[in-house]
Each structure stands twice: as C-alpha cells, then as structure tokens.
Protein backbone atom coordinates (compact mmCIF):
# COMPACT_ATOMS: atom_id res chain seq x y z
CA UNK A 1 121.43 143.82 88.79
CA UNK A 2 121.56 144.25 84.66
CA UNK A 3 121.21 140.52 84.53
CA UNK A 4 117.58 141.01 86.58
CA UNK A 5 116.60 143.48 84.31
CA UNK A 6 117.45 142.05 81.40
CA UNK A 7 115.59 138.93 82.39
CA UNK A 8 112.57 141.10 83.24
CA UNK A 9 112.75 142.82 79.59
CA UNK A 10 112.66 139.66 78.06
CA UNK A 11 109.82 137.86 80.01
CA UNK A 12 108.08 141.09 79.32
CA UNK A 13 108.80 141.33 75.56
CA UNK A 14 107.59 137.30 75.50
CA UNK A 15 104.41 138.14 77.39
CA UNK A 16 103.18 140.55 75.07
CA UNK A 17 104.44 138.72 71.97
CA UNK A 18 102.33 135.51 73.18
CA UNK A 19 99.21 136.82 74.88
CA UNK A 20 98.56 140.41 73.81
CA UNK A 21 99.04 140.67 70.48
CA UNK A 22 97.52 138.03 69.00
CA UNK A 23 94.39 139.54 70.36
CA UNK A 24 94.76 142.86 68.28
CA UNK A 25 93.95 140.90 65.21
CA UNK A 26 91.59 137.93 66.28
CA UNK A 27 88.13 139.17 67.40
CA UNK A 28 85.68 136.76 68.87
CA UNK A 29 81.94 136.40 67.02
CA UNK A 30 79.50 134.87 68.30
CA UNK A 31 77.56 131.31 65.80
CA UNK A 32 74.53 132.98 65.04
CA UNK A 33 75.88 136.15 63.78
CA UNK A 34 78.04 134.12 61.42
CA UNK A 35 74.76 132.92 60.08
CA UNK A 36 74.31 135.64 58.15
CA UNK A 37 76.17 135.28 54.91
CA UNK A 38 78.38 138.86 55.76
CA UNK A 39 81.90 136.56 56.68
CA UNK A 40 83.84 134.54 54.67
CA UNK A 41 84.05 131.12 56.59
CA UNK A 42 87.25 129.07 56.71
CA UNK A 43 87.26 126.42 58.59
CA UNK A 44 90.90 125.41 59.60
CA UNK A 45 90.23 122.00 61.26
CA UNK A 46 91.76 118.62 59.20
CA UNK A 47 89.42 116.84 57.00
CA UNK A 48 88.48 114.28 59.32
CA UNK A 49 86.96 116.23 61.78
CA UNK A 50 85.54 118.77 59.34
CA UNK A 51 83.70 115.68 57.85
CA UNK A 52 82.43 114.44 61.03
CA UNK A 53 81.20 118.01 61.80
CA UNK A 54 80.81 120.24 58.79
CA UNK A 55 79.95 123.88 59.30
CA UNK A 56 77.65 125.45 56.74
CA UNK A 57 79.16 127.35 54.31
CA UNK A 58 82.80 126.94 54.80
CA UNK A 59 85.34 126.47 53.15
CA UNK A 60 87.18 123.74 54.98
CA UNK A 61 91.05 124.62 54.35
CA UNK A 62 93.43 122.82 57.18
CA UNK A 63 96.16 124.39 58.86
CA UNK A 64 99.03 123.15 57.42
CA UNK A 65 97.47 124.18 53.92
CA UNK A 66 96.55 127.57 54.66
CA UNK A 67 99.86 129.17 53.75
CA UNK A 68 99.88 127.33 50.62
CA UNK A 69 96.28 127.93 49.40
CA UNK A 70 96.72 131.54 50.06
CA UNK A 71 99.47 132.33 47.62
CA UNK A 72 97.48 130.47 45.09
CA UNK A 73 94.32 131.91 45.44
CA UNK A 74 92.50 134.90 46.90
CA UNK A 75 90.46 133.50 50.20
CA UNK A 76 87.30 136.11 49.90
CA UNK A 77 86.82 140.20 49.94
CA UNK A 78 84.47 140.27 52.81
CA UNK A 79 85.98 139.45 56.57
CA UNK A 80 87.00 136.56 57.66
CA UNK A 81 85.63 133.85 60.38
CA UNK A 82 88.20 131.17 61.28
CA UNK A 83 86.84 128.29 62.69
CA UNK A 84 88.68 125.58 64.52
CA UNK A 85 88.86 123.35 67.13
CA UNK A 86 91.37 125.29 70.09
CA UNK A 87 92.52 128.87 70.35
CA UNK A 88 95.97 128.06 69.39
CA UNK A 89 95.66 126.22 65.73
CA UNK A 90 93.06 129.49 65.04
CA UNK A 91 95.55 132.38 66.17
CA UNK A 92 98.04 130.80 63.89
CA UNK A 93 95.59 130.85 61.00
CA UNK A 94 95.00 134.50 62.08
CA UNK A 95 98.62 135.09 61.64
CA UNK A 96 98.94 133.65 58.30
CA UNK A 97 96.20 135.28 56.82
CA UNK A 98 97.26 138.75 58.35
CA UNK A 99 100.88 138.33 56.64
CA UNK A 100 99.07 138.53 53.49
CA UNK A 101 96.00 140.31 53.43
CA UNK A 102 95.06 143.05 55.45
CA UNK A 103 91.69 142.10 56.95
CA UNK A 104 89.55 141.48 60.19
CA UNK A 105 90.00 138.38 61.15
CA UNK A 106 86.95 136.84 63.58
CA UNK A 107 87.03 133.55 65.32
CA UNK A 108 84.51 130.62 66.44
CA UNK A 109 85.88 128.03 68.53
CA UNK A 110 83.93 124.60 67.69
C-alpha cells in the first residue's frame, strides 16, 4: 500500500515538473505582434537552419550557446521572444534564460 502511494507521489511530482511548470514561464505570442519592435528576438535554432530561414531582427544564438552567451553578455532589457523550431529545444531556452534573468519569456514556434 505505501509502495502505491509512493509511486503515485512520484508520477505526480514528474507530471507537474514536465508539463505544468514550464508553462508558468513560457507564454505563447502570436508573429505579427512580434513585429512590432517591443521583444527582444532570439532565435535559438542552429545556424544552418537560421540561414535557410532568417527571422527579422533576431539575434540568432543556438541552443547549446545560450548558457554561454548569457554569462558573457546581457541578452536585452525589454522581454524576450524565443524562437525555434519544436516546443522542447524553446522551453529549455526558457529555462536558461529564467536561471539568470528574471523576465517574461514569449515563444514562436517556426
């Protein structure tokens, strides 16, 4: 009977870790609000397919980068639109940029 519960806690605690709270901090936006010059843009795709399909006004800084180029630099002051190619490589990015700055983070799947 503990063993059932205990199982039960921990497919709950998993649950939530995986699907619920990565929504608290990724917001979808729709393309032509993005338009509007109020987001910073980073587009988290590699450099091959950000060169085959460039967004306008983004800074195109890949995945495995993003970690790096953030204790470097400072990524912008205004929110932040990540743009990629699935749901998964962009909640990561979302993650990564919520460890170090405290910010809305917005995404646009391409």
């Amino acid at each position: 009977m503990i063993a059932i519960e205990l199982l039960l806690a921990v497919v709950v605690i998993l649950s939530i870790r995986s699907y619920i709270l990565p929504r608290f901090y990724m917001k979808p936006i729709q393309k032509d609000k993005v338009e509007q010059g109020d987001y910073c843009l980073i587009d988290v795709r590699d450099f091959i397919s950000y060169y085959r399909t460039p967004t306008n006004e983004s800074k195109n800084i890949p995945l495995s980068y993003l970690s790096r180029t953030m204790k470097e630099e400072e990524l912008c002051d205004k929110d932040i639109v990540v743009i990629g190619d699935d749901n998964r490589s962009i909640r990561m990015a979302a993650r990564i940029i919520n460890k170090r700055i405290k910010k809305s983070v917005y995404y646009l799947t391409l």
